[in-house]
Protein backbone atom coordinates (compact mmCIF):
# COMPACT_ATOMS: atom_id res chain seq x y z
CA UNK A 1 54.99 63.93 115.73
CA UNK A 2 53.39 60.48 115.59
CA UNK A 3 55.04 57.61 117.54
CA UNK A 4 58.72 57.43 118.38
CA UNK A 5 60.79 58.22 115.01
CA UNK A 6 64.50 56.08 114.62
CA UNK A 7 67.14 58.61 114.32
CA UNK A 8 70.79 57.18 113.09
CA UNK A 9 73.90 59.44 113.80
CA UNK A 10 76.75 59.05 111.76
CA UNK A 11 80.17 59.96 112.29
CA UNK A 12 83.75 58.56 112.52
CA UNK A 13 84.85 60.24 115.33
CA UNK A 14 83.58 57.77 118.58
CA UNK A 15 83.51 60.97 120.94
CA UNK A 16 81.71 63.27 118.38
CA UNK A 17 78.87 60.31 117.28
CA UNK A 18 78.67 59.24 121.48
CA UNK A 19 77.79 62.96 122.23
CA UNK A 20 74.96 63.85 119.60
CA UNK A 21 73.91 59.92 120.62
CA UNK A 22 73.17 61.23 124.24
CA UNK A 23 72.61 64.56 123.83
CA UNK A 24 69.63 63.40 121.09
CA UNK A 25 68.21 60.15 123.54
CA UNK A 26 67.50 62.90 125.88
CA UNK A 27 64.41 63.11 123.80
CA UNK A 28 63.51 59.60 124.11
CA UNK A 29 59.86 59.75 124.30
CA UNK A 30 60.27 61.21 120.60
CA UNK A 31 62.72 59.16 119.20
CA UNK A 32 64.79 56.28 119.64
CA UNK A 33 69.20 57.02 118.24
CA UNK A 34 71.01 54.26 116.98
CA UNK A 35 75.09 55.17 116.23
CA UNK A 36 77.44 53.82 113.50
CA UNK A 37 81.30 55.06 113.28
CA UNK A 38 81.46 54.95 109.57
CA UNK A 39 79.21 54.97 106.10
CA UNK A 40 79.81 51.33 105.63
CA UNK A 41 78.40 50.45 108.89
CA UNK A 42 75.41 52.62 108.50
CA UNK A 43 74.73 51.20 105.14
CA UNK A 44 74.07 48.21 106.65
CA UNK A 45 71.87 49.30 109.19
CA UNK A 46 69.78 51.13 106.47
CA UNK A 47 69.66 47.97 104.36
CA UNK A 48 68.27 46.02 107.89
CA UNK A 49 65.78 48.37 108.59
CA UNK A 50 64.30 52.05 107.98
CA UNK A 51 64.98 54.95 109.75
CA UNK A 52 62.97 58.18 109.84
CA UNK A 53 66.25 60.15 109.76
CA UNK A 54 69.93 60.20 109.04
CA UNK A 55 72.59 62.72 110.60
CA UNK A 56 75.53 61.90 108.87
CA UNK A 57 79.72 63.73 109.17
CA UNK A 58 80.59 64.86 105.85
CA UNK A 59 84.77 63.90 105.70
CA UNK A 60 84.80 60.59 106.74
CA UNK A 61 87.29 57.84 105.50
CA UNK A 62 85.96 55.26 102.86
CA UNK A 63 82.18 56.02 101.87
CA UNK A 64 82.14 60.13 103.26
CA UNK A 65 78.69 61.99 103.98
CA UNK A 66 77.80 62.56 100.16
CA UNK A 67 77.94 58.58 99.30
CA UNK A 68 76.46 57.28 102.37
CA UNK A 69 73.35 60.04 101.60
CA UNK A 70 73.50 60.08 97.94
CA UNK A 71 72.78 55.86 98.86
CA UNK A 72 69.85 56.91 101.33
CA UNK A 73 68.21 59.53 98.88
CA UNK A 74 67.53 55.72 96.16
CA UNK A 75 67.37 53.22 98.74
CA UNK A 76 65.62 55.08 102.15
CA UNK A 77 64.18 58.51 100.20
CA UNK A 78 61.72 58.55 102.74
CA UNK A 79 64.30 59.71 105.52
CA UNK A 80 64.81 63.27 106.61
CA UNK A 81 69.17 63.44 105.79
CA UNK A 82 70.76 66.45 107.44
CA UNK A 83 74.86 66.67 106.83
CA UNK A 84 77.03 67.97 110.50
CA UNK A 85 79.85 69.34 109.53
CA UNK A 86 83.06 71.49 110.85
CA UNK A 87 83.91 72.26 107.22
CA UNK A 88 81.86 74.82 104.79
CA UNK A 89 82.83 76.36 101.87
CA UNK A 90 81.14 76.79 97.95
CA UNK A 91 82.34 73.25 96.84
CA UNK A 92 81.37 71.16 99.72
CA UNK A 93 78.16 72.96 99.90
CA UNK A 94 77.62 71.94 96.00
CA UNK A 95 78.46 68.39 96.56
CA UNK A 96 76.35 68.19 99.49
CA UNK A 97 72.88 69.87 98.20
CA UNK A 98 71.81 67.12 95.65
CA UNK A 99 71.73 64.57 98.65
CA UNK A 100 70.73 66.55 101.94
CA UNK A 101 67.69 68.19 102.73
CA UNK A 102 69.77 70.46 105.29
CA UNK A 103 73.37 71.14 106.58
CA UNK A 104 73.99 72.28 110.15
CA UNK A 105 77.26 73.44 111.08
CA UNK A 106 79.55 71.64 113.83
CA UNK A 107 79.55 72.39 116.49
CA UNK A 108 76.16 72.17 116.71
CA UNK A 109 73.59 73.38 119.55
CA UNK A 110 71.71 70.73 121.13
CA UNK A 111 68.69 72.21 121.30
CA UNK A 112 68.98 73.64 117.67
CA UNK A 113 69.50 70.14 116.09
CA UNK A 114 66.76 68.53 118.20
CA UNK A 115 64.44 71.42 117.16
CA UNK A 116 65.88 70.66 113.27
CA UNK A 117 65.02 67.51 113.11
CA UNK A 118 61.62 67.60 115.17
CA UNK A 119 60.68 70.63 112.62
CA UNK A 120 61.92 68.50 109.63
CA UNK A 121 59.68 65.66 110.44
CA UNK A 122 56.69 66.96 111.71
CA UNK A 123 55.07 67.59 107.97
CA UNK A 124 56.09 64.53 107.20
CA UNK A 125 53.38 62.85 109.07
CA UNK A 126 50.89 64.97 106.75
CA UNK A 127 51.50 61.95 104.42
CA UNK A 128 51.10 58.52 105.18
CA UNK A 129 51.46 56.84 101.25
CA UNK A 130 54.87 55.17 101.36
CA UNK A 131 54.80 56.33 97.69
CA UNK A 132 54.31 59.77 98.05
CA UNK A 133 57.18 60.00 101.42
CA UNK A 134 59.29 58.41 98.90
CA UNK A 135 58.69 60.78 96.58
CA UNK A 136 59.18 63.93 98.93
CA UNK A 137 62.21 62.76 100.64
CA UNK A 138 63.74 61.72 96.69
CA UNK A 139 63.45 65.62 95.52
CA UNK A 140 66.66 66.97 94.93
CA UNK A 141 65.17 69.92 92.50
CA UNK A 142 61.58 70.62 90.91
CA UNK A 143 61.13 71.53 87.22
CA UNK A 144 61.02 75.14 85.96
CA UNK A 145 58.91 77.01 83.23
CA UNK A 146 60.56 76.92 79.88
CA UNK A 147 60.76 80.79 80.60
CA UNK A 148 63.03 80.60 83.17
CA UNK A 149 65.17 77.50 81.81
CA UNK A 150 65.49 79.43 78.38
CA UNK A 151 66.28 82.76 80.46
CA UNK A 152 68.78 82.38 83.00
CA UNK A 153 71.83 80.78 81.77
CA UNK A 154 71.94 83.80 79.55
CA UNK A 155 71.41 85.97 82.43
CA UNK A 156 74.23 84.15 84.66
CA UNK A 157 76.86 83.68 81.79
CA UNK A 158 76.22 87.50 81.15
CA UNK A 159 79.13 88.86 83.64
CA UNK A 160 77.33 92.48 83.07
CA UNK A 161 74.16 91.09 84.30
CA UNK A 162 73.06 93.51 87.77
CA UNK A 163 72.40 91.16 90.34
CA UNK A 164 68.66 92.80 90.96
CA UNK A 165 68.20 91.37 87.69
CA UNK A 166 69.20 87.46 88.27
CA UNK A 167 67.33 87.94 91.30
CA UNK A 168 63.74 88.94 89.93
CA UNK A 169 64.28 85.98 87.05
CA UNK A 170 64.62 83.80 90.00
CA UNK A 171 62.22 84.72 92.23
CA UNK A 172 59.37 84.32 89.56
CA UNK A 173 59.88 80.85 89.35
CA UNK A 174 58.62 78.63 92.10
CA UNK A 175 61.50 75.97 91.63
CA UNK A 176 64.25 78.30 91.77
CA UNK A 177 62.85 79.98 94.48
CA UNK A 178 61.89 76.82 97.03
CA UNK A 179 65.78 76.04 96.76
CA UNK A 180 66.93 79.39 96.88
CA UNK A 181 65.05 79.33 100.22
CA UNK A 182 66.28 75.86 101.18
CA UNK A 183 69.89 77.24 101.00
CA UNK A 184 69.57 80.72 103.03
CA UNK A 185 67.15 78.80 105.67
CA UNK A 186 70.12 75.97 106.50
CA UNK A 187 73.85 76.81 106.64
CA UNK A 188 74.98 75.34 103.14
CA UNK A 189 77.38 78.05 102.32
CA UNK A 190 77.49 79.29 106.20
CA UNK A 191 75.40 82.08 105.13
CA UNK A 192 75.35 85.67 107.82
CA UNK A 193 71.78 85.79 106.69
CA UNK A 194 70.72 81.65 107.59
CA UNK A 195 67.41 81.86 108.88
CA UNK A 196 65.95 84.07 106.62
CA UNK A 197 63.40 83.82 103.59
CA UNK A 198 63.95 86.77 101.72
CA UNK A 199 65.28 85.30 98.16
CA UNK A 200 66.40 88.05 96.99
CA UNK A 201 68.99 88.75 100.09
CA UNK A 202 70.16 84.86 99.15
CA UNK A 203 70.99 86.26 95.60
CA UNK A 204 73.51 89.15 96.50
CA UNK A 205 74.92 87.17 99.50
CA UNK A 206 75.22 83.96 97.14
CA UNK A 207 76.62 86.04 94.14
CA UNK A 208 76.33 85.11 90.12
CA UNK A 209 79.48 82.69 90.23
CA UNK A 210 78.00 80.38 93.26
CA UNK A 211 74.50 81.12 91.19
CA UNK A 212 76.26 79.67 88.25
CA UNK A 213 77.03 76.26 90.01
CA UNK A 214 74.66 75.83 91.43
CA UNK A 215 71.44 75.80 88.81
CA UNK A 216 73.53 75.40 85.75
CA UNK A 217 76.46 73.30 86.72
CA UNK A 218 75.45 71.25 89.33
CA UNK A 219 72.41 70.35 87.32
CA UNK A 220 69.34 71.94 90.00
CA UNK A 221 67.88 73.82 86.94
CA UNK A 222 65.28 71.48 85.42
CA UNK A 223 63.72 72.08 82.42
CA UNK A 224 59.98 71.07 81.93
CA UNK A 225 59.74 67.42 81.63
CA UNK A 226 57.32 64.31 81.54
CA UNK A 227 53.85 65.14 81.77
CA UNK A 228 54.58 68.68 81.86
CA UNK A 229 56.94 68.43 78.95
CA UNK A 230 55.05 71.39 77.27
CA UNK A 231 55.61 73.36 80.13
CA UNK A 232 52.13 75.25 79.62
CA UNK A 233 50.75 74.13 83.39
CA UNK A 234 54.46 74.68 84.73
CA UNK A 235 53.82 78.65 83.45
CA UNK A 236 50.33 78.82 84.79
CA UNK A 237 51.46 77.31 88.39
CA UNK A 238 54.26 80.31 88.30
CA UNK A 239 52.02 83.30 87.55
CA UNK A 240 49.07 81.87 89.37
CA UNK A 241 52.10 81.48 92.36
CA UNK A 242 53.90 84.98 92.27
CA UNK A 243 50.17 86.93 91.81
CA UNK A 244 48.81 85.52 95.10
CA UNK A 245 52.65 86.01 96.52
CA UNK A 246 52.16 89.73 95.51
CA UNK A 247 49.29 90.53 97.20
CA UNK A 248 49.76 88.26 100.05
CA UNK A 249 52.93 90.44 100.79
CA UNK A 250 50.41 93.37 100.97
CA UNK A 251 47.87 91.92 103.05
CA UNK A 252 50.43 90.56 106.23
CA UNK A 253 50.11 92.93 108.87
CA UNK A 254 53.67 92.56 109.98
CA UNK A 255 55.38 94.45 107.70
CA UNK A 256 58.70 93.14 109.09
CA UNK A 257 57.14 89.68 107.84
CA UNK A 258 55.96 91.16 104.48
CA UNK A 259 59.06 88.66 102.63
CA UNK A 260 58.43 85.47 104.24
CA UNK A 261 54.95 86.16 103.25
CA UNK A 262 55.64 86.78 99.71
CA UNK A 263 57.59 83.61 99.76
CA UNK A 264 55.12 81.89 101.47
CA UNK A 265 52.42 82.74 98.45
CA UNK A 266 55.24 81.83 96.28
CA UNK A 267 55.59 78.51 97.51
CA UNK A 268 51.87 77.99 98.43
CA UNK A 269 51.15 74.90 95.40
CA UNK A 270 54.23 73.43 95.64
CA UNK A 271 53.15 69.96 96.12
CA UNK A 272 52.18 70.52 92.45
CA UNK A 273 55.97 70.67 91.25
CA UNK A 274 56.64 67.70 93.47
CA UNK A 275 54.40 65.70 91.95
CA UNK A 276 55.60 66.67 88.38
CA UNK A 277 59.26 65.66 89.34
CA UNK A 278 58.40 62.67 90.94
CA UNK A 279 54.82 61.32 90.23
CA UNK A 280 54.44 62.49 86.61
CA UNK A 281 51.08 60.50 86.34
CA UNK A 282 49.72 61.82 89.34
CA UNK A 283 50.47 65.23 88.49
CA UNK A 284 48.50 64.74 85.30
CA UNK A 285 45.53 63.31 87.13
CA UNK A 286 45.20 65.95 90.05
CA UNK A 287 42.56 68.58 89.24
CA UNK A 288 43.21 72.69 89.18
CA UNK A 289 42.81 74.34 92.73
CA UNK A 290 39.29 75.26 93.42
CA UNK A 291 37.48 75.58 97.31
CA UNK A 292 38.99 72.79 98.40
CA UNK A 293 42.72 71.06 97.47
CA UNK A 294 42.96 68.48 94.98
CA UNK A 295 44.14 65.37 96.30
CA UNK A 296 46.26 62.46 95.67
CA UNK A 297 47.06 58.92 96.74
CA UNK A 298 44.93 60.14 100.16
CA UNK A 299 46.75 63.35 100.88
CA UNK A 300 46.75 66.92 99.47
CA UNK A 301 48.49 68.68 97.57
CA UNK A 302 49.29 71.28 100.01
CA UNK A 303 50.44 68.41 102.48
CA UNK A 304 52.62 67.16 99.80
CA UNK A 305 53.94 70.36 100.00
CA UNK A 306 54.52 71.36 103.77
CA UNK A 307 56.17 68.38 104.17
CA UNK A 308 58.71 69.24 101.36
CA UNK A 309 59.38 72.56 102.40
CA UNK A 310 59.80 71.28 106.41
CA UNK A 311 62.49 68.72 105.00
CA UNK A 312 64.05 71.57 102.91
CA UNK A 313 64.02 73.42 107.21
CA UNK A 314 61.76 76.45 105.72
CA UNK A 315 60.71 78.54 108.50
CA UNK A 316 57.78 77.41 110.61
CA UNK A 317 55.39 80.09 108.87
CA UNK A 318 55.97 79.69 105.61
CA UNK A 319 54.96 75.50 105.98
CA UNK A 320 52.25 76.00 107.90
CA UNK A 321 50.64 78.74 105.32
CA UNK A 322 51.02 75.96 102.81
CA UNK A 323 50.07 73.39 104.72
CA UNK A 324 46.71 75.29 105.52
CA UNK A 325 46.01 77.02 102.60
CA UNK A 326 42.15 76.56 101.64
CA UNK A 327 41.42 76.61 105.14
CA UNK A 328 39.82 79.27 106.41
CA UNK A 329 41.44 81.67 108.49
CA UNK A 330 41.93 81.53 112.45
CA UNK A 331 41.29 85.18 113.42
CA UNK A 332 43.30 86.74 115.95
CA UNK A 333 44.24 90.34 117.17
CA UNK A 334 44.06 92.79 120.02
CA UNK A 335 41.98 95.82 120.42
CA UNK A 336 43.37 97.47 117.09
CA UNK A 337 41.57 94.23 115.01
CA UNK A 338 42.13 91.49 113.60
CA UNK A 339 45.58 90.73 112.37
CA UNK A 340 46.57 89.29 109.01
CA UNK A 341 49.36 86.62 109.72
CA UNK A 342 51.57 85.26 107.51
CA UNK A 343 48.79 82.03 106.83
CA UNK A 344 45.77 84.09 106.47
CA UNK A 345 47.30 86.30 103.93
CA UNK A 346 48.18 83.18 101.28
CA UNK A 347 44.82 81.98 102.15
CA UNK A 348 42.79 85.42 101.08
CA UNK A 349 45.35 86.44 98.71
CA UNK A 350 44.73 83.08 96.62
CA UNK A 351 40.93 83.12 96.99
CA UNK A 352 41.22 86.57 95.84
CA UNK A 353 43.61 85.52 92.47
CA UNK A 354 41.51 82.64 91.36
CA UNK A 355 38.53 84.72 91.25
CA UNK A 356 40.17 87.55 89.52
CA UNK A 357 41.47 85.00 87.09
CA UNK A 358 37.98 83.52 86.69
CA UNK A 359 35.95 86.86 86.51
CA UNK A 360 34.04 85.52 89.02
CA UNK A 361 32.40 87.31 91.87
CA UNK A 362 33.95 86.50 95.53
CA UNK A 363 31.85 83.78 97.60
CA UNK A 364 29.67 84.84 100.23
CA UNK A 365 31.79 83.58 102.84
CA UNK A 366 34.94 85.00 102.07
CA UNK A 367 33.00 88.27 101.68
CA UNK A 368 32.15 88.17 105.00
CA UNK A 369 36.41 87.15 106.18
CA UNK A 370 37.48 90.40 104.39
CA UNK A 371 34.81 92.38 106.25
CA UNK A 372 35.77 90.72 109.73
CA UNK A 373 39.67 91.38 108.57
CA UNK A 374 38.51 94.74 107.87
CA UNK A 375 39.74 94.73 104.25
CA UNK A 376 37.02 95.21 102.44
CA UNK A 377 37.92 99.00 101.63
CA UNK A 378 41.24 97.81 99.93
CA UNK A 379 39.61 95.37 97.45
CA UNK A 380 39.62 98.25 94.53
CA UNK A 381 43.49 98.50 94.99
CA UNK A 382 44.25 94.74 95.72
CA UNK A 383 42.40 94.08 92.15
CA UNK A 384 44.62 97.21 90.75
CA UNK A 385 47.43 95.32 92.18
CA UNK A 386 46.89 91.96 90.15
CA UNK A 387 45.78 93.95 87.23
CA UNK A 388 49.68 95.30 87.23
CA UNK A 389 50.97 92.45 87.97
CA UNK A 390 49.06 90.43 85.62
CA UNK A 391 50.12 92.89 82.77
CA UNK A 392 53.55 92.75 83.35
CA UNK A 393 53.72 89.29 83.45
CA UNK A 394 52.32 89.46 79.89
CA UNK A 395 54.61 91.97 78.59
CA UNK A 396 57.55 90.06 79.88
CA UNK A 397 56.80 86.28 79.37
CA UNK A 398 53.65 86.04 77.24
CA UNK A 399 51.60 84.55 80.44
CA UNK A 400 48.31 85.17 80.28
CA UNK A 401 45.04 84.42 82.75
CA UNK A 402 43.54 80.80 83.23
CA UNK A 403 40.36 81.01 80.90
């Protein structure tokens, strides 16, 4: 991280706010704590000054957890806000996920919350525009293809609706899916399975009722809106997105890692969706994805997106293969070869979809990355692969290639 972040701890218990003051200034050189005993108190600090994060008690007396950070999300957006709490449960978790960017459960590790919010924050020096931090740190939810909008209310109001089926609506949509991850990678509803990205695992352990209240009555299922009112670039971000998650899942050499890299090529253009939630003019301006990210207000896209996803406490991986995608790959391995990591794989897989989309034959350069990766032998079945995929996609929502 650049320079010493300003970390505010918030709680109205004196010995509870003292400890996470000392055990967090043990890390001085990286950040500086200031303490406040209630939300009032810490409103008023926020108000004199910014801080680069917030660490707030949920049940507090007078303005609780959910006020003081539903405040910080207008007024200080920029700020990383993580809720500590000794209470969970389905309707604290829903009151809590429009206005945190993570929960952690009290009592909390030391060296777990010091590693939350350095993780949280590093991304965040990707971008330096005030407006775009703003922007990142305001994004409760990001907008959906009509497809899925239309789709899953049925799907979720349907009580004979197999949960296999909720969860492959979900996971083709990039929106659903980021907070999907968001929830199963923090402890919101004090998950058995926090800490890992498979979405589909979030589905069964989150169940349709919790599925329910979250996207359709607590409001995190956005239709298309804006600049992307007619939701045509929304539905080319989402099969571009879950064709290069496909195959990235089948390049990763770690098959044990084969679902965070599926996620990871799910997620890869997500700075896309932020700036159609938040930055509707930008989005509009920002060119398609060719050799090199499009950019915006001095950072890219990809940026914008690591440092969404970091906020959100996605697993290290998955940001970084956003954060570097379009760069090429840093080749590693033992005597065996080269090994495809969880990065490289969203970086070939989405060279490989664009050119597949564009009928266009693969650039020298990358030509020469599969051969070093030792891949070139499975290019006939990684184009059979989007060929599928492609079709089904058209059979089931109409989606079609980028001309």
């Amino acid at each position: 991280m650049s320079g010493v972040k300003r970390v505010l701890v918030v709680d109205d218990e004196a010995r509870v706010v003292d400890a996470l003051g000392r055990s967090l200034r043990s890390e001085r050189r990286y950040w500086s704590v200031t303490t406040a005993t209630s939300g009032a108190q810490a409103v008023d600090l926020l108000e004199a000054e910014p801080f680069d994060a917030i660490l707030s008690d949920m049940l507090m007396p007078g303005m609780d957890g959910v006020e003081l950070l539903g405040w910080a999300r207008e007024r200080r957006p920029e700020a990383l806000r993580i809720v500590l709490s000794g209470h969970t449960g389905p309707e604290l978790a829903l009151r809590t996920l429009p206005v945190a960017h993570q929960f952690r459960a009290k009592p909390c590790n030391g060296a777990e919350l010091k590693s939350t919010i350095a993780r949280g924050l590093m991304f965040h020096d990707l971008v330096d525009d005030p407006v775009l931090r703003r922007a990142v740190g305001h994004v409760a939810a990001l907008p959906s293809p009509s497809r899925t909008t239309d789709r899953l209310p049925a799907l979720l109001d349907d009580a004979a609706t197999p949960v296999d089926t909720i969860a492959s609506a979900l996971v083709e949509d990039v929106a659903a899916t980021a907070k999907l991850l968001q929830i199963v990678n923090s402890s919101f509803f004090g998950l058995p399975v926090a800490g890992q990205a498979g979405v589909s695992t979030a589905v069964r352990y989150l169940g349709v009722e919790c599925l329910r209240a979250i996207f359709l009555e607590g409001g995190l299922l956005l239709p298309p809106a804006g600049a992307a009112a007619d939701g045509a670039a929304l539905a080319t971000l989402a099969r571009h997105s879950l064709l290069v998650a496909t195959v990235a899942r089948e390049l990763t050499s770690d098959r044990s890692m084969a679902d965070a890299a599926f996620a990871a090529g799910l997620v890869h253009a997500i700075g896309r969706l932020v700036l159609a939630a938040e930055l509707p003019d930008d989005f509009v301006s920002v060119p398609e994805d060719g050799d090199e990210p499009p950019e915006v207000r001095g950072a890219t896209v990809n940026q914008l997106g690591a440092s969404l996803l970091a906020m959100w406490g996605l697993p290290q991986p998955i940001v970084e293969a956003v954060a570097r995608n379009h760069m090429a790959p840093l080749i590693a391995g033992s005597g065996d070869g080269p090994v495809v990591e969880i990065t490289d794989a969203v970086y070939l897989a989405d060279v490989l979809v664009r050119s597949f989309d564009r009928d266009q034959n693969l650039p020298t350069s990358f030509q020469d990355e599969l051969v070093t990766f030792g891949l070139t032998e499975r290019l006939p079945a990684l184009e059979a692969l989007m060929v599928r995929t492609a079709a089904r996609m058209q059979d089931d929502h109409g989606l079609r290639r980028v001309s």
